[in-house]
N, C-alpha and C. Protein backbone atom coordinates (compact mmCIF):
# COMPACT_ATOMS: atom_id res chain seq x y z
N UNK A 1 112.04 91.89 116.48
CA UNK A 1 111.56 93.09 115.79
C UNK A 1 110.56 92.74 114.70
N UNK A 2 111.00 91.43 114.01
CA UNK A 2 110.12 91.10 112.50
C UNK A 2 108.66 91.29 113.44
N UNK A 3 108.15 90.59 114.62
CA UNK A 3 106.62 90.28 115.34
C UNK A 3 106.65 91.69 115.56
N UNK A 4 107.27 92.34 115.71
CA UNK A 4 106.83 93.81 116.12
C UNK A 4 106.50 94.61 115.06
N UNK A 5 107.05 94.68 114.77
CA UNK A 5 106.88 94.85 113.04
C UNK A 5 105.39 94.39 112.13
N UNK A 6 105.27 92.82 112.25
CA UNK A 6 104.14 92.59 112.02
C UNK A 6 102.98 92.84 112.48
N UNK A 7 103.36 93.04 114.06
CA UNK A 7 102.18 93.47 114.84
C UNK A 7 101.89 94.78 114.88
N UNK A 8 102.61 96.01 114.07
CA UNK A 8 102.30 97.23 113.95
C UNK A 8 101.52 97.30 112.63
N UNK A 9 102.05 96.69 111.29
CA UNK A 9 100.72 96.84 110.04
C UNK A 9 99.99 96.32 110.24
N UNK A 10 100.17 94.88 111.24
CA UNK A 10 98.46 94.13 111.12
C UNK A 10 97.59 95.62 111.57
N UNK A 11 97.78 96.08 112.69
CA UNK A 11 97.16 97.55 113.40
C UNK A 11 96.43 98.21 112.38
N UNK A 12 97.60 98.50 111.71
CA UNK A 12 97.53 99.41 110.51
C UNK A 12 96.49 98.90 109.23
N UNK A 13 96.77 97.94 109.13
CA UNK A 13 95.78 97.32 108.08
C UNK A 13 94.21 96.92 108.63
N UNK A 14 94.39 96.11 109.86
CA UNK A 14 92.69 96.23 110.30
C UNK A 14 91.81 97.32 110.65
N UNK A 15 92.48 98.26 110.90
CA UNK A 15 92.16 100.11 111.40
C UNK A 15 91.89 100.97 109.75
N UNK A 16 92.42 100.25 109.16
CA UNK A 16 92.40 100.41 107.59
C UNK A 16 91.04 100.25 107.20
N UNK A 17 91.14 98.53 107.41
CA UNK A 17 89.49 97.68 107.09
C UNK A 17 88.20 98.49 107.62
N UNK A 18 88.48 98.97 109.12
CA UNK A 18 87.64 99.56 109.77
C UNK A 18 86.96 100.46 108.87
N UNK A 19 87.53 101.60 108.51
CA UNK A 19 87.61 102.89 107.76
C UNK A 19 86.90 102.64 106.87
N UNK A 20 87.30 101.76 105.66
CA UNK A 20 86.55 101.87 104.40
C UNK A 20 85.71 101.02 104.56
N UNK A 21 84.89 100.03 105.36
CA UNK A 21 83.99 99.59 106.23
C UNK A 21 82.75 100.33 106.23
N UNK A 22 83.15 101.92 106.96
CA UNK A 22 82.37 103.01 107.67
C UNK A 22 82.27 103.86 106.33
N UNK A 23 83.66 104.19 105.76
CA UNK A 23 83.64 105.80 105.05
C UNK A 23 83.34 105.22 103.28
N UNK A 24 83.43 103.79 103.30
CA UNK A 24 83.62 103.95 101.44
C UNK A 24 84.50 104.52 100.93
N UNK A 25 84.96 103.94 99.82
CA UNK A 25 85.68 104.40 98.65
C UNK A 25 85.23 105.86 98.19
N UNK A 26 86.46 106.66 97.81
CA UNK A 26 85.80 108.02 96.84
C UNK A 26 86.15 109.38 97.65
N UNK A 27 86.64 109.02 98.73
CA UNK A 27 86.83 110.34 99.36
C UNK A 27 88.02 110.63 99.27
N UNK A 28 88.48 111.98 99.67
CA UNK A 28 89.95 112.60 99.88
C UNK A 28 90.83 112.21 100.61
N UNK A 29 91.95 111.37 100.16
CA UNK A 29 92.96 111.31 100.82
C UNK A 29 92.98 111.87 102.37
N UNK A 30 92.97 113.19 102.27
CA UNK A 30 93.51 113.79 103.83
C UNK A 30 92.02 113.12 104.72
N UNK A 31 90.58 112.64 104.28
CA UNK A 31 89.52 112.36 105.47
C UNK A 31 90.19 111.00 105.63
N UNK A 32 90.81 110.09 104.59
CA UNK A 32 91.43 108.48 105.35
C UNK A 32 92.53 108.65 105.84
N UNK A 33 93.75 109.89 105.53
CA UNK A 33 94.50 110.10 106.36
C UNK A 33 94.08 110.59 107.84
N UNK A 34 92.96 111.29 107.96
CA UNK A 34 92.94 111.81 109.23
C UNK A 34 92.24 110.63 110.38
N UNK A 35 91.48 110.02 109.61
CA UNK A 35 90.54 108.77 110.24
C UNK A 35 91.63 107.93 110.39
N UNK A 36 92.54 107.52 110.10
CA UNK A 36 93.30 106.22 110.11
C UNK A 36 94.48 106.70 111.72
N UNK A 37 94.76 108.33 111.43
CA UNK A 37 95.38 109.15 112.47
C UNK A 37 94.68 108.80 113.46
N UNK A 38 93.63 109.37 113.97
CA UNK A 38 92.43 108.76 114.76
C UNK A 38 92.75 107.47 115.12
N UNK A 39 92.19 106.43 114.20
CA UNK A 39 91.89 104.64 114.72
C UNK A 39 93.50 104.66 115.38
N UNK A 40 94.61 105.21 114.61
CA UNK A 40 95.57 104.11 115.06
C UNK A 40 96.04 104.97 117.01
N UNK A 41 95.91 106.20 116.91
CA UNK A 41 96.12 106.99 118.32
C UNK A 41 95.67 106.34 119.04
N UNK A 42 94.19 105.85 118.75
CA UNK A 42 93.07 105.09 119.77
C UNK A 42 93.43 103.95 120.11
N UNK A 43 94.24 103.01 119.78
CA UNK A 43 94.50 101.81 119.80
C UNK A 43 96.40 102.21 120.60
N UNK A 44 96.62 103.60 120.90
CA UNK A 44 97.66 103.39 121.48
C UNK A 44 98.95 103.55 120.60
N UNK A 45 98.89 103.80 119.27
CA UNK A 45 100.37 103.69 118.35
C UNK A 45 100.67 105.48 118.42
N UNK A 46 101.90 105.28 118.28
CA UNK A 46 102.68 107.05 118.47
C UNK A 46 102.71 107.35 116.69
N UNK A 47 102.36 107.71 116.53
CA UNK A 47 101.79 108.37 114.62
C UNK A 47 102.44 109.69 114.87
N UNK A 48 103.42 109.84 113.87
CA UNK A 48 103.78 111.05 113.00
C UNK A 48 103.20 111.51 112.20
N UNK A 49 102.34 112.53 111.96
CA UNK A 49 101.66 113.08 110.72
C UNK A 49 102.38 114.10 109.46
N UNK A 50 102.49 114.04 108.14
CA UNK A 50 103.17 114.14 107.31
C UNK A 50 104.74 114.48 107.38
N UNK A 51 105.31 113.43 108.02
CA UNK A 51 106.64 113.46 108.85
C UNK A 51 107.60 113.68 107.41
N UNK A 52 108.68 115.08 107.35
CA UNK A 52 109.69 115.29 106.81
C UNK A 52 110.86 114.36 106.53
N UNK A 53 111.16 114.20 105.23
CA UNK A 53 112.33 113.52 104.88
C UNK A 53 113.60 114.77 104.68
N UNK A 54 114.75 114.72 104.78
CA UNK A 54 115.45 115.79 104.30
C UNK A 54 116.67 114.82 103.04
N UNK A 55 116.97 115.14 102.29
CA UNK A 55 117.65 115.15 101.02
C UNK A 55 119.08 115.52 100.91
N UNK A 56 119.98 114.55 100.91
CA UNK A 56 121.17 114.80 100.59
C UNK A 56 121.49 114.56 99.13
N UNK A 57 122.37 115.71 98.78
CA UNK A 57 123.00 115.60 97.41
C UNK A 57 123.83 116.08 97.56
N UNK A 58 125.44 115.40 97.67
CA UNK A 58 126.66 115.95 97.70
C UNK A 58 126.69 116.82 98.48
N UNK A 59 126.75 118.09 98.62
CA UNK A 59 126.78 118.83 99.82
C UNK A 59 125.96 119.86 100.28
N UNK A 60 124.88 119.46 99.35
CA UNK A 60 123.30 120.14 99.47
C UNK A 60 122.67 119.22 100.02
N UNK A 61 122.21 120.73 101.06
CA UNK A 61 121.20 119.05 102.08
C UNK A 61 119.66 119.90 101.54
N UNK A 62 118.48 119.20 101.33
CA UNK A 62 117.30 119.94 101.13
C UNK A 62 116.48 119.37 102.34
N UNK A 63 116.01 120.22 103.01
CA UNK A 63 114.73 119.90 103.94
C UNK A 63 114.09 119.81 103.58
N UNK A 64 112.80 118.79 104.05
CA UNK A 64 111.66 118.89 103.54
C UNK A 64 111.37 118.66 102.58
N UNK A 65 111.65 117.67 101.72
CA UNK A 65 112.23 117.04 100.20
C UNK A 65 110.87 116.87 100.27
N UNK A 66 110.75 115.67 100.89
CA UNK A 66 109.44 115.26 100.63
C UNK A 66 108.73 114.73 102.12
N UNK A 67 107.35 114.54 102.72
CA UNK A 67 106.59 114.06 103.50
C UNK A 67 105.99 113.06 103.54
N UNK A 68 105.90 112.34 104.29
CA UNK A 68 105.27 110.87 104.65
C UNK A 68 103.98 111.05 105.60
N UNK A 69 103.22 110.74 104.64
CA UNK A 69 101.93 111.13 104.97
C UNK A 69 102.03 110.76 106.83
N UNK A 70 101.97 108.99 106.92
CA UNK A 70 101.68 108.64 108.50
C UNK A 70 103.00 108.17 108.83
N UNK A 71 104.08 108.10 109.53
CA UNK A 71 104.77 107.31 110.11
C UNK A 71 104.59 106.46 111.67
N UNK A 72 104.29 105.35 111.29
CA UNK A 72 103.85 104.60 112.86
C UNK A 72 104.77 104.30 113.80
N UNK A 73 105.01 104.45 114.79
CA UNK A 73 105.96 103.71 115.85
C UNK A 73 107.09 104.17 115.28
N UNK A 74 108.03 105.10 114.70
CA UNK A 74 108.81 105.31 114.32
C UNK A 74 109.22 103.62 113.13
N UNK A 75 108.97 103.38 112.79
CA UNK A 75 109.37 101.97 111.74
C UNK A 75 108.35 101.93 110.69
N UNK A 76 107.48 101.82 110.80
CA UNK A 76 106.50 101.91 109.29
C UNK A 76 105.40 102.73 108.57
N UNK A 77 106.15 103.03 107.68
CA UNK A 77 105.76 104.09 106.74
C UNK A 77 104.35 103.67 106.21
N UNK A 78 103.15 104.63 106.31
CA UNK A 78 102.14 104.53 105.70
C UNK A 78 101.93 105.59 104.61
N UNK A 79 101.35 105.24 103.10
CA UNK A 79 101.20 106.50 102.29
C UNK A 79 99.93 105.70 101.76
N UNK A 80 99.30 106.95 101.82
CA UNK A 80 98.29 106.82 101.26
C UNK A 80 97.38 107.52 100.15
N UNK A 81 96.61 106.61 99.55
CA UNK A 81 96.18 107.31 98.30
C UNK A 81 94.73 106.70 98.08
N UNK A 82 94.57 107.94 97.41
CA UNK A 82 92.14 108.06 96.95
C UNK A 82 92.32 107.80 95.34
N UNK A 83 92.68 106.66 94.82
CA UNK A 83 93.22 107.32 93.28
C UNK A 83 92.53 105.66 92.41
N UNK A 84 92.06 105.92 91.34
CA UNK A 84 91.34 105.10 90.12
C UNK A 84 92.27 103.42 90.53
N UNK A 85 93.62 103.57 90.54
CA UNK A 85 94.39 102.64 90.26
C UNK A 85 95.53 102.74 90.57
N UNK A 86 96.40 102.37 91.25
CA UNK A 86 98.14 102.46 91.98
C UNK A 86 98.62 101.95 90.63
N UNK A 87 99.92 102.81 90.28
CA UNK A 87 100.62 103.14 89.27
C UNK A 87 101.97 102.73 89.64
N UNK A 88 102.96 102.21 88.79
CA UNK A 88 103.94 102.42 89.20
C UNK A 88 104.93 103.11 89.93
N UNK A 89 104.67 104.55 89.85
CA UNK A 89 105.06 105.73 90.51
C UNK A 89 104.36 106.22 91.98
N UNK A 90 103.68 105.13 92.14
CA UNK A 90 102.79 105.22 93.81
C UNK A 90 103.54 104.10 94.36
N UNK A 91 104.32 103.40 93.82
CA UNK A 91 105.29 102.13 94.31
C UNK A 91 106.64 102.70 94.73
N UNK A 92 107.16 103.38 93.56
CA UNK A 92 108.43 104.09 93.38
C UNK A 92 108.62 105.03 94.59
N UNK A 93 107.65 105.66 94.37
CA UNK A 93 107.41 107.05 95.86
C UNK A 93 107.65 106.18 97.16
N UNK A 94 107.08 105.25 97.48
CA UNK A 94 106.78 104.29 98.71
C UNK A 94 108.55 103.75 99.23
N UNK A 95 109.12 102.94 98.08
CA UNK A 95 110.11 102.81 98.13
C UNK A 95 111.32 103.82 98.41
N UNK A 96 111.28 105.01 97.76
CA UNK A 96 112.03 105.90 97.72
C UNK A 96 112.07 106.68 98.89
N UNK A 97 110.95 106.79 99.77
CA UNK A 97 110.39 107.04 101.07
C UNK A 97 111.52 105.98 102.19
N UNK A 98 110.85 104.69 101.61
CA UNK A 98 111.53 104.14 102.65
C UNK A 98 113.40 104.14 102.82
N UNK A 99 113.84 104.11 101.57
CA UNK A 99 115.21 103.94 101.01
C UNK A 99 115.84 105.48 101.78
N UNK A 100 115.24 106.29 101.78
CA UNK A 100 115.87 107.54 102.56
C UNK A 100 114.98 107.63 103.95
N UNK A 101 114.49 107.51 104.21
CA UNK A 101 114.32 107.68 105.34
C UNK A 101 114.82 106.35 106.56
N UNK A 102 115.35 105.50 105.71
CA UNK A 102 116.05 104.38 106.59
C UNK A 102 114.77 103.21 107.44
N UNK A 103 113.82 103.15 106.60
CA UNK A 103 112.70 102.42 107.32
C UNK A 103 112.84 101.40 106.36
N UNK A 104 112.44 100.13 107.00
CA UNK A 104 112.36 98.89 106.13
C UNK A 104 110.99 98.39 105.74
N UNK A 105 110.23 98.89 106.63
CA UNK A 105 109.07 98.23 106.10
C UNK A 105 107.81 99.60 105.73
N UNK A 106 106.96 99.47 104.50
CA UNK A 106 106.44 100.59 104.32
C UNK A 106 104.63 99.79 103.98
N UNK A 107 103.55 100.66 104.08
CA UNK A 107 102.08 100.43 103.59
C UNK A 107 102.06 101.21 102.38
N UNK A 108 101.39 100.47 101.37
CA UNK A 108 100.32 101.48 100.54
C UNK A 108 99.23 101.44 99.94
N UNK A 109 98.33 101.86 100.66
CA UNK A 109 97.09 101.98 100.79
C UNK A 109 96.12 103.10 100.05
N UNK A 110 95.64 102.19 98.77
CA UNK A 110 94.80 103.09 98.23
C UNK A 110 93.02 102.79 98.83
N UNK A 111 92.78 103.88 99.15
CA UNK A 111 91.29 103.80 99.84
C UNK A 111 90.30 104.10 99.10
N UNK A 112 90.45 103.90 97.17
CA UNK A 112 89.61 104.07 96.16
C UNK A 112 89.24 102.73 95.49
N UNK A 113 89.33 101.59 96.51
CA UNK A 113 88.24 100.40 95.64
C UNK A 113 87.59 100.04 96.23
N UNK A 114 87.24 99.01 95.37
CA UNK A 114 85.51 98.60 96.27
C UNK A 114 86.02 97.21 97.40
N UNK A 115 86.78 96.34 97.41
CA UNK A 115 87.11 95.40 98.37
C UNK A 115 89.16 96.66 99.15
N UNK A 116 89.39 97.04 100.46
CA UNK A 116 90.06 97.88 100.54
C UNK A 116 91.37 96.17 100.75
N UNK A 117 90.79 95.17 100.59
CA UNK A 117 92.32 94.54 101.10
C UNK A 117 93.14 94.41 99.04
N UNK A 118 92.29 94.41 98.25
CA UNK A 118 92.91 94.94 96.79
C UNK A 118 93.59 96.15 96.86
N UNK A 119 93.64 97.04 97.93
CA UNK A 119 94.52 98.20 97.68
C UNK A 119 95.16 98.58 98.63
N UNK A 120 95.83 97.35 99.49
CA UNK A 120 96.65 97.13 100.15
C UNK A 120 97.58 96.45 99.85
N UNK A 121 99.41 97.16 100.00
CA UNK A 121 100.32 96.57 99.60
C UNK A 121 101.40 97.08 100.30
N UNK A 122 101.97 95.63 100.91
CA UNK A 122 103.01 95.93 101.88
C UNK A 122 104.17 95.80 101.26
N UNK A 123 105.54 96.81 101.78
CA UNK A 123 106.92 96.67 101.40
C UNK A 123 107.45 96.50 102.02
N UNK A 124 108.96 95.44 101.94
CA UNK A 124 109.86 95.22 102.94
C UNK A 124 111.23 95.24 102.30
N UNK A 125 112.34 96.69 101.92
CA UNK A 125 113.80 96.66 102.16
C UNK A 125 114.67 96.28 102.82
């Protein structure tokens, strides 16, 4: 699973490279979410687009807590962000994503610098 695994973000990360390659830094979130939707379909990966988490609390369940921007192959979480600088709380989200939704390995990919492998950062729970 770990090679499978690896061999789904490498995907994810060179389809990445592609993108800000072509599109540059500075644009909206949803045009590198939708382009990255695109590269990775094309290459054959089954992509979930802003795939639902649901929320347990004691005996409140909440749907729809929160969304994950891409989910790949059912196993790795991509979130992505157009933003000055990844913050602690763009880490926290990523994690907290993965920690409920039962995925171990997650991307986060900010598509706002000037070299895109600086705003690439992989997680593994």
């Amino acid at each position: 699973m770990a090679k499978k695994l690896n061999d789904i973000t490498g995907e994810i990360v060179d389809a990445s490279l592609q993108i800000h390659k072509v599109m540059g830094p500075g644009l909206y979130e949803k045009v590198y979410e939708d382009c990255l939707f695109h590269d990775l379909e094309r290459r054959g990966l089954q992509i979930e687009r802003q795939s639902p988490i649901t929320v347990q609390y004691k005996d409140l369940i909440i749907h729809n807590a929160f969304k994950i921007d891409l989910l790949v192959e059912d196993t790795v979480i991509v979130e992505l962000k157009s933003v000055d600088s990844l913050i602690p709380i763009h880490e926290a989200q990523i994690i907290t994503y993965m920690r409920l939704s039962k995925k171990e390995v997650g991307l986060l990919i900010n598509f706002n610098v000037p070299l895109i492998k600086d705003g690439i950062k992989r997680f593994k729970i």
